[in-house]
N, C-alpha and C. Protein backbone atom coordinates (compact mmCIF):
# COMPACT_ATOMS: atom_id res chain seq x y z
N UNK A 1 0.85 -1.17 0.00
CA UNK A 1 0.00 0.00 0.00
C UNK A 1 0.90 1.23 0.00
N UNK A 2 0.78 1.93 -0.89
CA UNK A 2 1.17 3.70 -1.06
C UNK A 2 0.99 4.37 -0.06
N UNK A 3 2.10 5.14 0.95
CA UNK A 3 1.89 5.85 1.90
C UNK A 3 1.25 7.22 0.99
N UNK A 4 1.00 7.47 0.22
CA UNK A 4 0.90 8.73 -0.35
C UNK A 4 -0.59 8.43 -0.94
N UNK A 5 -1.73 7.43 -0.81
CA UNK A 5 -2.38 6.84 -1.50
C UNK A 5 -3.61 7.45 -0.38
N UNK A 6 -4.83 8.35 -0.77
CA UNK A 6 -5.77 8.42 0.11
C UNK A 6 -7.06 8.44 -0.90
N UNK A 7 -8.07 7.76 -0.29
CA UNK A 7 -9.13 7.20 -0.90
C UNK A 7 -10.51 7.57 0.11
N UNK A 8 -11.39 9.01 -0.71
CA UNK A 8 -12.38 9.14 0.14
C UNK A 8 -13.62 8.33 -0.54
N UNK A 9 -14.89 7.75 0.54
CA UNK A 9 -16.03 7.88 0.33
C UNK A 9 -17.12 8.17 0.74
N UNK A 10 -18.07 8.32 0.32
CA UNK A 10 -19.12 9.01 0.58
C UNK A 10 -20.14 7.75 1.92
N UNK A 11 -20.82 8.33 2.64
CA UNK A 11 -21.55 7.52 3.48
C UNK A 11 -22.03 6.50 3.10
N UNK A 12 -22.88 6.57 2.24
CA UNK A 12 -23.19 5.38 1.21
C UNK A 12 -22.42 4.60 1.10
N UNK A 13 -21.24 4.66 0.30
CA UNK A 13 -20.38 4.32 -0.27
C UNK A 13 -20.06 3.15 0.92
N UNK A 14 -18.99 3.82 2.06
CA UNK A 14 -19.28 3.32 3.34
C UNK A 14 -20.10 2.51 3.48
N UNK A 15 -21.49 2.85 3.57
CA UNK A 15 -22.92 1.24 3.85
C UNK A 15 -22.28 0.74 3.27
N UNK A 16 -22.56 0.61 1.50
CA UNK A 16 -22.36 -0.27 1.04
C UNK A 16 -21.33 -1.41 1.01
N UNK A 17 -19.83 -0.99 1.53
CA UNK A 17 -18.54 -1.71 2.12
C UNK A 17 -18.70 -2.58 3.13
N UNK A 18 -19.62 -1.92 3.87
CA UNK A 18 -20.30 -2.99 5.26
C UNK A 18 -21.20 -3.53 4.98
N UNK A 19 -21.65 -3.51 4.43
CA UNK A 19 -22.53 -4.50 4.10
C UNK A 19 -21.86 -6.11 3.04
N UNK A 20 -20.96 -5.61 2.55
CA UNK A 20 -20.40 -6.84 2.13
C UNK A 20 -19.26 -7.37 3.30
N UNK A 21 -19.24 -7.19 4.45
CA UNK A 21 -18.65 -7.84 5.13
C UNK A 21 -19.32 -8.90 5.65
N UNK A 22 -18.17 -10.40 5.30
CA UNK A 22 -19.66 -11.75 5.86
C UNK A 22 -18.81 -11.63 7.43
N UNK A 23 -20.09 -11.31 8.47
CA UNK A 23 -19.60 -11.34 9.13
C UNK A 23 -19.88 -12.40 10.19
N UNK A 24 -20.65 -13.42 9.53
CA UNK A 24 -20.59 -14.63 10.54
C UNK A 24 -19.25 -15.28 10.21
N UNK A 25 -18.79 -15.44 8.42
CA UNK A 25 -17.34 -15.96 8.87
C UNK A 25 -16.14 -15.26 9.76
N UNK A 26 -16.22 -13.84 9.76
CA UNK A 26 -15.13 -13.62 10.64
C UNK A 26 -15.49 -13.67 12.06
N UNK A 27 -16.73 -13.88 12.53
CA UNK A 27 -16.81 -15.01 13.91
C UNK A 27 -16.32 -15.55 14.01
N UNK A 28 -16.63 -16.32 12.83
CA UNK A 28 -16.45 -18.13 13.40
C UNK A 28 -14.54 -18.23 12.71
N UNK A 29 -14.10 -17.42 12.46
CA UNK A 29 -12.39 -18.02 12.42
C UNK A 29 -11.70 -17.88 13.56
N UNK A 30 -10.83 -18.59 14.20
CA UNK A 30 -9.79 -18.48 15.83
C UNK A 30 -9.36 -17.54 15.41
N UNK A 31 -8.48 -17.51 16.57
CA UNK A 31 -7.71 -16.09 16.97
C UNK A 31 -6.25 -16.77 15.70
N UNK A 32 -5.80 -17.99 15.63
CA UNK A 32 -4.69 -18.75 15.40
C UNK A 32 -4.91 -18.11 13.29
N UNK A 33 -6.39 -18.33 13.04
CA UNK A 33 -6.53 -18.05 11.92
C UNK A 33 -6.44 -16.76 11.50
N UNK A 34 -6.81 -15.76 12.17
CA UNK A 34 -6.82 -14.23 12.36
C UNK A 34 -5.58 -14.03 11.67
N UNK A 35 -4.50 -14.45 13.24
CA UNK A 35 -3.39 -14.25 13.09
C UNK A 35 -2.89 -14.58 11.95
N UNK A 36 -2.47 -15.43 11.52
CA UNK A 36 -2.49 -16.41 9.81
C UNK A 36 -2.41 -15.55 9.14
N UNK A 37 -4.13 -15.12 8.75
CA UNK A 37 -4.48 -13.63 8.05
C UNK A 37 -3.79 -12.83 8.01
N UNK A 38 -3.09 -12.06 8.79
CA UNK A 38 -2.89 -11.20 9.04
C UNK A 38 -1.65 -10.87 8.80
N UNK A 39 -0.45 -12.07 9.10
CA UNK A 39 0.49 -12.05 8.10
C UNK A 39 1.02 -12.33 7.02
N UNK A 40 0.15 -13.05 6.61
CA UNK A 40 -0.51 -13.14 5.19
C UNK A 40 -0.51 -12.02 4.02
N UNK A 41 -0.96 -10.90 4.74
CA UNK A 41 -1.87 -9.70 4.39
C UNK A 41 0.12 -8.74 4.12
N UNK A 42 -0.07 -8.08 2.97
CA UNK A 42 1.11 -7.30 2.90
C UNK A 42 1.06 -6.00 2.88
N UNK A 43 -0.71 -5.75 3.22
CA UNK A 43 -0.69 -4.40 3.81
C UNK A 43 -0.82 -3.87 5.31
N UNK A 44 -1.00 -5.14 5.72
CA UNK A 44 -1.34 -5.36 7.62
C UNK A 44 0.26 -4.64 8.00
N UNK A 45 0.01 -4.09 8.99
CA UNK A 45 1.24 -4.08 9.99
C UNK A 45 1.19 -3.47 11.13
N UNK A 46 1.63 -4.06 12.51
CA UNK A 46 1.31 -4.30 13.62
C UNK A 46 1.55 -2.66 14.28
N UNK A 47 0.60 -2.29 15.23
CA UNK A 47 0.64 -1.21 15.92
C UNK A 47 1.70 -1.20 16.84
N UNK A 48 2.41 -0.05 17.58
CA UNK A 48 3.27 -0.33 18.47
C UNK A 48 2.71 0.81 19.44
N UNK A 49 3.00 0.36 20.59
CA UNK A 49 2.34 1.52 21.65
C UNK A 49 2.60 2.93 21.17
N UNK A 50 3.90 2.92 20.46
CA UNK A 50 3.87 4.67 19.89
C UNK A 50 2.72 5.03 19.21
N UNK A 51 2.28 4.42 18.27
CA UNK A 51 1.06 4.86 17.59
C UNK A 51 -0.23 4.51 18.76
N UNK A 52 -0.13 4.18 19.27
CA UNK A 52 -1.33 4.64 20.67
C UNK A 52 -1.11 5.85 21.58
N UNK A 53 0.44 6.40 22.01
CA UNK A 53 0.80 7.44 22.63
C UNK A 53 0.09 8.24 21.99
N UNK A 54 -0.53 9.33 23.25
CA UNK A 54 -0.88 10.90 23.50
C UNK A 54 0.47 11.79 23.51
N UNK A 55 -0.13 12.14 22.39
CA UNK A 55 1.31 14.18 22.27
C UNK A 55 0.66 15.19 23.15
């Protein structure tokens, strides 16, 4: 993913994104599968308490 890459939409737009989320399968996957996912994923990358710190 392009740090320089920003993508607005409209509310709608929005519904409509959620609404295609199935979200009984991401219930029903473990935490073990999540994880999997997630590094899998080559735009995922893990938070570090800095990006939670208050300035």
């Amino acid at each position: 993913m392009s740090e320089n890459t920003i993508t607005t939409v409209s509310a709608d737009e929005l519904n409509d994104m959620e609404s295609q989320t199935d979200w009984e399968a991401l219930q029903a996957k473990t935490d073990a599968e999540i994880q999997r996912d997630i590094a899998s994923d080559p735009d995922a990358h893990a938070l570090d308490a800095d990006w939670f710190g208050t300035k």
